[in-house]
C-alpha atoms as a PDB file:
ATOM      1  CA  UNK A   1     -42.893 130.059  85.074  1.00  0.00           C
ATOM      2  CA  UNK A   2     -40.594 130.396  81.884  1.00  0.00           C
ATOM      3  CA  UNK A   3     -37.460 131.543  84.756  1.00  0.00           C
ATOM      4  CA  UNK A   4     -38.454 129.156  86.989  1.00  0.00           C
ATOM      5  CA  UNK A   5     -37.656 126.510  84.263  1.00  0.00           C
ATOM      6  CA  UNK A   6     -34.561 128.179  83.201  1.00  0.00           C
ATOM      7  CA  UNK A   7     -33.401 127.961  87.425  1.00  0.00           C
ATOM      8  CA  UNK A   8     -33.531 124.721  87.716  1.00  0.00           C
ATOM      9  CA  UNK A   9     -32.471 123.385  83.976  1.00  0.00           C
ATOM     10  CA  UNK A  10     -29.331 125.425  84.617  1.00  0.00           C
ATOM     11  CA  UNK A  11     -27.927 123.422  87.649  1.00  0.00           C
ATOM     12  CA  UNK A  12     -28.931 120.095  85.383  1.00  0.00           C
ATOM     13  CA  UNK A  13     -26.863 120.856  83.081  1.00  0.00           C
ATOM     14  CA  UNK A  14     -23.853 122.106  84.670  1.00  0.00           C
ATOM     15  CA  UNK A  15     -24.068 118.220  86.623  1.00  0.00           C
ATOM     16  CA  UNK A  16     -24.431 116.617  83.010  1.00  0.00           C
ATOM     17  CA  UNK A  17     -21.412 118.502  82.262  1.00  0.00           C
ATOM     18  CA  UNK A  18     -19.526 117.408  85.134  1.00  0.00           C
ATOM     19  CA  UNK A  19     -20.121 113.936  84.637  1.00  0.00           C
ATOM     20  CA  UNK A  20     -19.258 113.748  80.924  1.00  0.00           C
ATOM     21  CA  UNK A  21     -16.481 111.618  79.654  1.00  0.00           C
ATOM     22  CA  UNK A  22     -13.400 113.357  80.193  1.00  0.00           C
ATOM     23  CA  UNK A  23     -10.411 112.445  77.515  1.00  0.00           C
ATOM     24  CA  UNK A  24      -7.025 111.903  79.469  1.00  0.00           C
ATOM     25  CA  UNK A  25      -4.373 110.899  77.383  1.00  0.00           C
ATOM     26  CA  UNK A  26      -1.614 108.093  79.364  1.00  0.00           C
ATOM     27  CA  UNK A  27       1.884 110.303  79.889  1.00  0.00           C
ATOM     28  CA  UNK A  28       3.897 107.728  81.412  1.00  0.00           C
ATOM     29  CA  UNK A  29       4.014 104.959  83.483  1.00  0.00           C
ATOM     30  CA  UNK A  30       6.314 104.137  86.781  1.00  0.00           C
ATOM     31  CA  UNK A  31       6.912 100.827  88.920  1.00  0.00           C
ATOM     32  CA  UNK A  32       9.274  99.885  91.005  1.00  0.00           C
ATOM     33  CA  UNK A  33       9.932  96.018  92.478  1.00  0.00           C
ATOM     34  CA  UNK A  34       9.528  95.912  96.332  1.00  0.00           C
ATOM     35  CA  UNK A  35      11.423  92.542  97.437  1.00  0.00           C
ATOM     36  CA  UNK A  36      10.369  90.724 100.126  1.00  0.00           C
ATOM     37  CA  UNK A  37      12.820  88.581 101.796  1.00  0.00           C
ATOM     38  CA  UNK A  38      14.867  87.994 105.110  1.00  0.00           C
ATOM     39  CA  UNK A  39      15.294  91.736 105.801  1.00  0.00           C
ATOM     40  CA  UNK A  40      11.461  92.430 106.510  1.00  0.00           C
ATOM     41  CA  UNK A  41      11.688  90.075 109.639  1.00  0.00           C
ATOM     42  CA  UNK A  42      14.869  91.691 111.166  1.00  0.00           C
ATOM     43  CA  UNK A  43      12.527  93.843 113.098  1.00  0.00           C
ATOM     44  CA  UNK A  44       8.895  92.086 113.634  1.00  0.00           C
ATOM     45  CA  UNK A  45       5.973  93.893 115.155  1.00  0.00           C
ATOM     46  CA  UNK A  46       4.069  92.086 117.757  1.00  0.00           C
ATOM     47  CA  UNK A  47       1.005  93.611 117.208  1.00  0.00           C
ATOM     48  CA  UNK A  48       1.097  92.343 113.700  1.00  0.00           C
ATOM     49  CA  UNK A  49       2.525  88.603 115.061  1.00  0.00           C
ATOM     50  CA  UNK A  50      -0.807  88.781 117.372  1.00  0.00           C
ATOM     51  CA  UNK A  51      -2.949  89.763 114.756  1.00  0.00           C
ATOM     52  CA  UNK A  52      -1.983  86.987 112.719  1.00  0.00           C
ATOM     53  CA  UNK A  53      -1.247  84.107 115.417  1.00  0.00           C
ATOM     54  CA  UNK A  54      -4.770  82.413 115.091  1.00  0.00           C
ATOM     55  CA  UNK A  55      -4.761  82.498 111.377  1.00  0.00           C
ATOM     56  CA  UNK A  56      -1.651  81.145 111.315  1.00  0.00           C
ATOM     57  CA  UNK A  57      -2.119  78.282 113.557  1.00  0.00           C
ATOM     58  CA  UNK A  58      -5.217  77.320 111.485  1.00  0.00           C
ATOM     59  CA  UNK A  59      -2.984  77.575 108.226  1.00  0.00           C
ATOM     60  CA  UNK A  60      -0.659  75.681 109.679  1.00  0.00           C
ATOM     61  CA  UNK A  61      -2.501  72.656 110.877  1.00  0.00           C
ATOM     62  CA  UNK A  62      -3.922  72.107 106.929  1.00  0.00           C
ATOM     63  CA  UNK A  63      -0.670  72.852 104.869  1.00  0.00           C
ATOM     64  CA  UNK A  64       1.816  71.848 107.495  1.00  0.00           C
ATOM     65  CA  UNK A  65       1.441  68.181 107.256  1.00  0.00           C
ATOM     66  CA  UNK A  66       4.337  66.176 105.792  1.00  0.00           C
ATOM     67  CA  UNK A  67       3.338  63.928 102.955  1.00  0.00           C
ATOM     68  CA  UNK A  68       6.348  62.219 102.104  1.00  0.00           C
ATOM     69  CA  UNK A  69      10.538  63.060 101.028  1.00  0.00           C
ATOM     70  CA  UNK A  70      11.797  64.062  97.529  1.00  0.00           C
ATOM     71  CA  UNK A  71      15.609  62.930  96.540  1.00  0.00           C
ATOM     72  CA  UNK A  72      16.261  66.511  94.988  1.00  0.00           C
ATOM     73  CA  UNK A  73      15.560  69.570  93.550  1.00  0.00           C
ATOM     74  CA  UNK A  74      12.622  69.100  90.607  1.00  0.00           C
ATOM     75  CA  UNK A  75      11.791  71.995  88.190  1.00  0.00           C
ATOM     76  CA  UNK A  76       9.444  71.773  85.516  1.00  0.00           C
ATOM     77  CA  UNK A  77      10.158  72.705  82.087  1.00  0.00           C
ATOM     78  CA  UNK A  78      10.536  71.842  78.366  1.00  0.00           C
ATOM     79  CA  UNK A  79      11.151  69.604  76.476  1.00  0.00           C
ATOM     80  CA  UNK A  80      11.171  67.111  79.500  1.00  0.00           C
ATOM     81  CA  UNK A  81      12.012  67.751  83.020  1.00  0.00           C
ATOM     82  CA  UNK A  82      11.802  65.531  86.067  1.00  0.00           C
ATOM     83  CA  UNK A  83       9.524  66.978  87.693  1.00  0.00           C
ATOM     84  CA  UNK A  84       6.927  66.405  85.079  1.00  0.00           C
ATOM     85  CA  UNK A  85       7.854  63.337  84.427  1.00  0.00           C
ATOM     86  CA  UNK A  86       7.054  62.308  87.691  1.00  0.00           C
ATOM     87  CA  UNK A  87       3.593  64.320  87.335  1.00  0.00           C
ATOM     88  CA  UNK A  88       2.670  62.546  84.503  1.00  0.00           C
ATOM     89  CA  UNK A  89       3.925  59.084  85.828  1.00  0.00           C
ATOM     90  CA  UNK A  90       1.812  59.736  89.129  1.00  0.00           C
ATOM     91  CA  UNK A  91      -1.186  59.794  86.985  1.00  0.00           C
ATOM     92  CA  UNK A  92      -0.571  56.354  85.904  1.00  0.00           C
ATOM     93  CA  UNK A  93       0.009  54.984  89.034  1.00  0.00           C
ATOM     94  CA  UNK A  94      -3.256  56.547  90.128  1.00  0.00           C
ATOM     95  CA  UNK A  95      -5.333  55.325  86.890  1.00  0.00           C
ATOM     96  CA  UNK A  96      -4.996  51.482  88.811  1.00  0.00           C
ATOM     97  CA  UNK A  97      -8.081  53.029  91.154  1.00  0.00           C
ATOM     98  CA  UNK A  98     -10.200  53.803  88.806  1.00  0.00           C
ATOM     99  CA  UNK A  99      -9.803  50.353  86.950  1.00  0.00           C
ATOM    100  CA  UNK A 100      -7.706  51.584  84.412  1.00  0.00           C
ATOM    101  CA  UNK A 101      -4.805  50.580  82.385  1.00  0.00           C
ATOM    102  CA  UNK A 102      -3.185  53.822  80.201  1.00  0.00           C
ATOM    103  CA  UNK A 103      -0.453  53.256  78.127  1.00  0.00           C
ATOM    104  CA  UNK A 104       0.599  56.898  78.502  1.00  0.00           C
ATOM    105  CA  UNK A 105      -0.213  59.620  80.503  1.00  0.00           C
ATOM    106  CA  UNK A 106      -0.423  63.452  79.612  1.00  0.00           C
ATOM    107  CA  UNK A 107      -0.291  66.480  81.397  1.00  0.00           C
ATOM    108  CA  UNK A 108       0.539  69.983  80.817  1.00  0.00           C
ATOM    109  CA  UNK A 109       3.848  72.110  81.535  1.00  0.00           C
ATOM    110  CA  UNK A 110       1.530  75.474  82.606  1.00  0.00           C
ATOM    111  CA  UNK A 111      -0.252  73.386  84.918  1.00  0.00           C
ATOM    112  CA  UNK A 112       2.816  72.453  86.781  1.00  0.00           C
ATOM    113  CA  UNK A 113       3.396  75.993  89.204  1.00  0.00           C
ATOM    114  CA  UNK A 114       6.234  75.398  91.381  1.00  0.00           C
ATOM    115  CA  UNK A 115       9.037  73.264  92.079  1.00  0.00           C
ATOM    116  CA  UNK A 116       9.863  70.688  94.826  1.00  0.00           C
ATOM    117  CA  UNK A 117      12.851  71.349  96.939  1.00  0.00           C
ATOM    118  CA  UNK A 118      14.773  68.302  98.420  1.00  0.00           C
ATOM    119  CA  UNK A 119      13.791  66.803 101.463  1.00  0.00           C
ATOM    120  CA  UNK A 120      10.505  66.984 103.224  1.00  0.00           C
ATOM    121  CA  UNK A 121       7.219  67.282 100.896  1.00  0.00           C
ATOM    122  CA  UNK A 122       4.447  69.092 102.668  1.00  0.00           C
ATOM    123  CA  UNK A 123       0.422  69.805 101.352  1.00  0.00           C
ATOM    124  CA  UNK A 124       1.399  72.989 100.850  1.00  0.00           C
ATOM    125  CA  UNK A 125       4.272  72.295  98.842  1.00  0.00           C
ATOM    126  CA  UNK A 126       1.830  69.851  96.668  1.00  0.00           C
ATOM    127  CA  UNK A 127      -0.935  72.237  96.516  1.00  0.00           C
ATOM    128  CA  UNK A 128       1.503  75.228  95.016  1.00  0.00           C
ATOM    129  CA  UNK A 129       2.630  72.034  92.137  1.00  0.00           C
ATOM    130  CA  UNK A 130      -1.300  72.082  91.573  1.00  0.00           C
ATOM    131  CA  UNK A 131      -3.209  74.579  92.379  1.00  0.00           C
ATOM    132  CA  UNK A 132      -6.185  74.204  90.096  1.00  0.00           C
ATOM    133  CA  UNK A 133      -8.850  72.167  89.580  1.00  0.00           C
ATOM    134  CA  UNK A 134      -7.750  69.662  87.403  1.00  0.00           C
ATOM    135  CA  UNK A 135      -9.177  66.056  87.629  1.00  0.00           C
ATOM    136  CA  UNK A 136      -7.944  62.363  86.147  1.00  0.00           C
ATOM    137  CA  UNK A 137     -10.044  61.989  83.060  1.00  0.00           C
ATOM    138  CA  UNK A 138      -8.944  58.778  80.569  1.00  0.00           C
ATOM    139  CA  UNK A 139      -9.973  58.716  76.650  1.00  0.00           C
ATOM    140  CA  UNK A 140      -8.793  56.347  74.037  1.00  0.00           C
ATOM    141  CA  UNK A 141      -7.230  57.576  70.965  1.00  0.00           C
ATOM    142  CA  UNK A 142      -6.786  55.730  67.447  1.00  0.00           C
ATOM    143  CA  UNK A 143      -3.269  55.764  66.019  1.00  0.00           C
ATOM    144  CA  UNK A 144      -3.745  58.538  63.829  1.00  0.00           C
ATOM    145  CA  UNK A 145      -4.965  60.668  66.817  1.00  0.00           C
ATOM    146  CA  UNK A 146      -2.060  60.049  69.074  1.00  0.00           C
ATOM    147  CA  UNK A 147       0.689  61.049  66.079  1.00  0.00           C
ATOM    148  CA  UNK A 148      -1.813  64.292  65.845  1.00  0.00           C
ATOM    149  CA  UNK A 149      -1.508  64.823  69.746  1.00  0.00           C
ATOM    150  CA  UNK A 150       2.386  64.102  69.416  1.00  0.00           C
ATOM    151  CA  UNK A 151       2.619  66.319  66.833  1.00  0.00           C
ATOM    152  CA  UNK A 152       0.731  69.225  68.655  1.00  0.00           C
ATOM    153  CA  UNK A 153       3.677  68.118  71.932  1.00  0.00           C
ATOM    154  CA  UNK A 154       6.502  68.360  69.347  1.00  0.00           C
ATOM    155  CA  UNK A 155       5.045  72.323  68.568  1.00  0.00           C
ATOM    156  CA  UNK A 156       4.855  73.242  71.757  1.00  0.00           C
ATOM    157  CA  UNK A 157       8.402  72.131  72.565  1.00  0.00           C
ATOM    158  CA  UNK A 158       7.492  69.550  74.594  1.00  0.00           C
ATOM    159  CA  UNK A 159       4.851  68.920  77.626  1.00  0.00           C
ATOM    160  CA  UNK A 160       4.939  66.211  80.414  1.00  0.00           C
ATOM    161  CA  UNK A 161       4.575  62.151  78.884  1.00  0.00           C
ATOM    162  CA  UNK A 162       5.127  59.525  81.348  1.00  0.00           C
ATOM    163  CA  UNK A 163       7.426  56.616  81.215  1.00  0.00           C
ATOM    164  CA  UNK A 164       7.593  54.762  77.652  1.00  0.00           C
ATOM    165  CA  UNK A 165       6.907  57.575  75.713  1.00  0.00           C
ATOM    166  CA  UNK A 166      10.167  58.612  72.953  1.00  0.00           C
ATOM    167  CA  UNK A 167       9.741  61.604  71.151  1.00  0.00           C
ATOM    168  CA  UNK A 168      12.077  63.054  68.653  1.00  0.00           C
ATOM    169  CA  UNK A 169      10.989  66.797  68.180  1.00  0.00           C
ATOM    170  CA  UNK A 170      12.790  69.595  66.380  1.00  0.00           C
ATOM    171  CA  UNK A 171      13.620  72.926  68.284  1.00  0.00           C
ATOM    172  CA  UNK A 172      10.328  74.383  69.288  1.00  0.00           C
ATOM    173  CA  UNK A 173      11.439  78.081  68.185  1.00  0.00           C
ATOM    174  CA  UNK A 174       8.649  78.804  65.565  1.00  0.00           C
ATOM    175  CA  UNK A 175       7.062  75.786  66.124  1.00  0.00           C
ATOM    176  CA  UNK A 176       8.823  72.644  66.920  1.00  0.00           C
ATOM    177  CA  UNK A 177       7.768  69.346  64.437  1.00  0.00           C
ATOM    178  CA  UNK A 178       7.610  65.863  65.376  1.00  0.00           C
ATOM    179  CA  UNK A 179      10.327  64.024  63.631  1.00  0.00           C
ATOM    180  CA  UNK A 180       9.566  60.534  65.250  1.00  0.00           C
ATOM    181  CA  UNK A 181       7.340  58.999  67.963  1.00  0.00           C
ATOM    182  CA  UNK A 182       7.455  55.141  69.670  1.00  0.00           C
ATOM    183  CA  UNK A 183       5.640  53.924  72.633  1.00  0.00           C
ATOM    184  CA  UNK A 184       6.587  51.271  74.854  1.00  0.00           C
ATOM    185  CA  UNK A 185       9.567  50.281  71.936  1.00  0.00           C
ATOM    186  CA  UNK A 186       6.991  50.439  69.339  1.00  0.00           C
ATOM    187  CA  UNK A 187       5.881  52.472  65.902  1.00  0.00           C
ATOM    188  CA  UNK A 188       2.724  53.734  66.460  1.00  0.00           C
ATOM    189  CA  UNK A 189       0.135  51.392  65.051  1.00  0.00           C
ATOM    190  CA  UNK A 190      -2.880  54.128  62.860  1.00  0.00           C
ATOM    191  CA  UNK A 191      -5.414  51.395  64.024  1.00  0.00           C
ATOM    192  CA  UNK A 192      -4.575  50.473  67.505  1.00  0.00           C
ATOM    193  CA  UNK A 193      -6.597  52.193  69.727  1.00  0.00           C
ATOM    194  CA  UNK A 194      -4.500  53.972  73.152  1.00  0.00           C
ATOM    195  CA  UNK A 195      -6.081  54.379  76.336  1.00  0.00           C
ATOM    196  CA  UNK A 196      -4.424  57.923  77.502  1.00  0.00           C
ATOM    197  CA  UNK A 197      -5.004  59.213  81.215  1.00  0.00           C
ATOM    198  CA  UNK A 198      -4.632  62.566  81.340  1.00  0.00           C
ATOM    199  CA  UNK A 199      -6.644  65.923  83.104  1.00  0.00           C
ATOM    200  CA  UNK A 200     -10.307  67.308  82.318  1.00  0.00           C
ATOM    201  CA  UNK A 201      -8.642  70.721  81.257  1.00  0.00           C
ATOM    202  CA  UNK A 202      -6.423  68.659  78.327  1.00  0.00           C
ATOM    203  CA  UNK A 203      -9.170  66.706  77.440  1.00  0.00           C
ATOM    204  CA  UNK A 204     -11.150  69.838  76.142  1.00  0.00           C
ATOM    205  CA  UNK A 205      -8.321  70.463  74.119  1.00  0.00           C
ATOM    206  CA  UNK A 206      -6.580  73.555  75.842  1.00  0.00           C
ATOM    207  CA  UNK A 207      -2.864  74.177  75.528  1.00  0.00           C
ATOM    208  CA  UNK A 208      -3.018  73.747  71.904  1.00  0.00           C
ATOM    209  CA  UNK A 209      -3.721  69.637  72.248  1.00  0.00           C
ATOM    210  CA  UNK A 210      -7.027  69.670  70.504  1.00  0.00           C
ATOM    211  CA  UNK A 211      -6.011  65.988  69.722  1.00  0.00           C
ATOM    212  CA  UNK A 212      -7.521  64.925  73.319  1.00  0.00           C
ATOM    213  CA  UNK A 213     -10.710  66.035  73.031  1.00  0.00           C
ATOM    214  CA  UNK A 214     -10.980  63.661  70.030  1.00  0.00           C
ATOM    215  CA  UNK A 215     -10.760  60.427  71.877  1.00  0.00           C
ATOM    216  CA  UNK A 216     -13.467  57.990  72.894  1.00  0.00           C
ATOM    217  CA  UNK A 217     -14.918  55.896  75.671  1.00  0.00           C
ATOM    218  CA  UNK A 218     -13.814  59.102  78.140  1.00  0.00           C
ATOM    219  CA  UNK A 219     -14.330  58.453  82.238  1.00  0.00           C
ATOM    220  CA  UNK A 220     -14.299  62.154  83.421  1.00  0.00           C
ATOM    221  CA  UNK A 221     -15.185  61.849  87.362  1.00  0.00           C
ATOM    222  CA  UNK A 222     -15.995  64.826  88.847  1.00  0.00           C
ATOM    223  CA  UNK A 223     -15.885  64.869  92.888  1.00  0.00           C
ATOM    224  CA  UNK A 224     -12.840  67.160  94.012  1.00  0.00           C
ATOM    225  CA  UNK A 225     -11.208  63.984  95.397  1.00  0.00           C
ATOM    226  CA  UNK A 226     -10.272  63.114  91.879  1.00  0.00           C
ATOM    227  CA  UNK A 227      -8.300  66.474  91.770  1.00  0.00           C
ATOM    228  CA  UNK A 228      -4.623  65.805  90.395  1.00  0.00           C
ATOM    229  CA  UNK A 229      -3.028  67.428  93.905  1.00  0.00           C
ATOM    230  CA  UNK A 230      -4.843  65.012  95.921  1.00  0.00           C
ATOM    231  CA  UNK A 231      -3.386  62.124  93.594  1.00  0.00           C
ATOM    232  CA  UNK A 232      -0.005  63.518  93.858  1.00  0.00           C
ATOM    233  CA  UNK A 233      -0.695  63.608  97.505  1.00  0.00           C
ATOM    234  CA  UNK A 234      -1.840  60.084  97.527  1.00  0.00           C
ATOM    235  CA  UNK A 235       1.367  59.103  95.649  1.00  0.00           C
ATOM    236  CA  UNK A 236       4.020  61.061  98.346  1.00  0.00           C
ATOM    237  CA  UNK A 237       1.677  59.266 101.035  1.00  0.00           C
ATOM    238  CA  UNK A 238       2.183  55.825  99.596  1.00  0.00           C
ATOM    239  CA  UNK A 239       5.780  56.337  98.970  1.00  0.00           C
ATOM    240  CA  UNK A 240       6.578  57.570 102.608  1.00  0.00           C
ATOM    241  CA  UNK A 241       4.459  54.213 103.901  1.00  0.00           C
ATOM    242  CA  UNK A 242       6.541  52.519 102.467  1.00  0.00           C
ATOM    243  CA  UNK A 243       9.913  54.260 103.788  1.00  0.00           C
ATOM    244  CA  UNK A 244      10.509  55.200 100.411  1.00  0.00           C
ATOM    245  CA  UNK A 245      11.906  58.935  99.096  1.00  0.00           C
ATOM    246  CA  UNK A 246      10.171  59.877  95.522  1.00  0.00           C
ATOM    247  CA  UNK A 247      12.750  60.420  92.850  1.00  0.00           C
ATOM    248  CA  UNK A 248      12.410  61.172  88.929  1.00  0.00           C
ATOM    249  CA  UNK A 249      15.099  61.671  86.288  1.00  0.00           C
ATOM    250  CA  UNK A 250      15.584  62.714  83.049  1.00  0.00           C
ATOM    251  CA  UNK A 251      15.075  59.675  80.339  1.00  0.00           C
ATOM    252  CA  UNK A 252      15.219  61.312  76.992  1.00  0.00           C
ATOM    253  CA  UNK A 253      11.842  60.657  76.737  1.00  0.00           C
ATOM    254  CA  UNK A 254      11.548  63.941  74.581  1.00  0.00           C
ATOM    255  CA  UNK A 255      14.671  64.623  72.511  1.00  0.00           C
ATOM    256  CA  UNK A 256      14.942  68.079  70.254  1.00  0.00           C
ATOM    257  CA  UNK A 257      16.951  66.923  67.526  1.00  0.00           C
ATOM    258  CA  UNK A 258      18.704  70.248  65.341  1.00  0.00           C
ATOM    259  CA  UNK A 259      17.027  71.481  62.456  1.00  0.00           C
END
């Protein structure tokens, strides 16, 4: 019985063995870029065209459609760009359909993921500016709050503020600092209250603007039509009705002033 034991307990643990944590040690690492451009479609291959014919035609028919014209080239970035300052513009001229009023509107540099090329605006194009979920969400701030959010802006180097905002910031290297900060042509009054329109993912204070998700009296709707690329959509649309081509410039509405 005692060998019987033994033949079987030996196999068991020559499979424990085998499956024991083996330590490998990383020796080096290799990539290489592979770049896909114009080249790869010198030579196509039909059965891959066929393959791919009925999924493109249904791609097609939802990202295809033209929304509206843009005047140039737009490219987000910081301090101010004007591409996000006609993001963060849009979201005031949306804020009029929810019964709102803003005085300023807010919205974030990462959230911002491609650039518009001159010419024809599709809902593709609109859906690679804003790919995520993000949804119009309004909160009021006190005085004191909005020089704290402005403050948090000037640190980060800068993020997009719509029209009437004029921010003075030092360079953003180590941490920019907020050297002054008017709305509208006016000091910022520490017990005015500010109704700010701005996106659900802001308003729980990510990206370093805690500030937000201090504010009061927030409307937060949450149906996907109140997603920020349907709004920019909305805006191209209305534009385009009315035979208009969107356009955005740089205002100085963030400054870095040298240290």
């Amino acid at each position: 019985m005692r060998s019987k034991s033994l033949f079987y307990a030996v196999p068991a643990m020559l499979m424990l063995a085998s499956c024991a944590p083996k330590h490998y040690q990383l020796v080096s690492v290799e990539r290489s870029r592979i770049i896909v451009d114009s080249r790869y479609d010198q030579q196509p291959d039909p059965r891959v065209a066929a393959f791919f014919a009925p999924y493109k035609h249904v791609n097609d028919s939802v990202m295809a459609p033209l929304m509206g014209r843009v005047a140039h080239n737009m490219h987000a970035e910081r301090p101010e760009s004007d591409l996000s300052n006609l993001v963060s513009d849009i979201m005031i001229w949306a804020a009029k359909d929810y019964n709102e009023s803003p005085v300023l509107g807010i919205y974030n540099m990462g959230g911002i993921r491609a650039d518009l090329i001159k010419g024809d605006v599709t809902y593709e194009d609109i859906l690679s500016i804003a790919p995520f979920e993000n949804k119009i969400c309004f909160t009021t701030l006190n005085g004191e709050q909005l020089m704290k959010l402005f403050r948090q802006i000037a640190y980060r180097g800068g993020e997009a503020v719509s029209k009437g905002a004029e921010l003075v910031i030092t360079s953003s290297e180590g941490g920019g600092e907020l050297v002054s900060a008017r709305l509208h042509g006016k000091e910022i009054d520490p017990a005015a209250d500010y109704r700010i329109v701005t996106i659900n993912y802001l308003l729980e204070g990510n990206d370093g603007l805690t500030a937000l998700s201090e504010g009061k009296d927030v409307v937060a709707p949450q149906d996907a039509s109140n997603n920020s690329r349907f709004l920019i959509m909305n805006y191209f649309r209305d534009k385009q009705a009315k035979g208009e081509i969107v356009d955005a410039q740089l205002e100085g509405r963030i400054k870095v002033q040298k240290k």
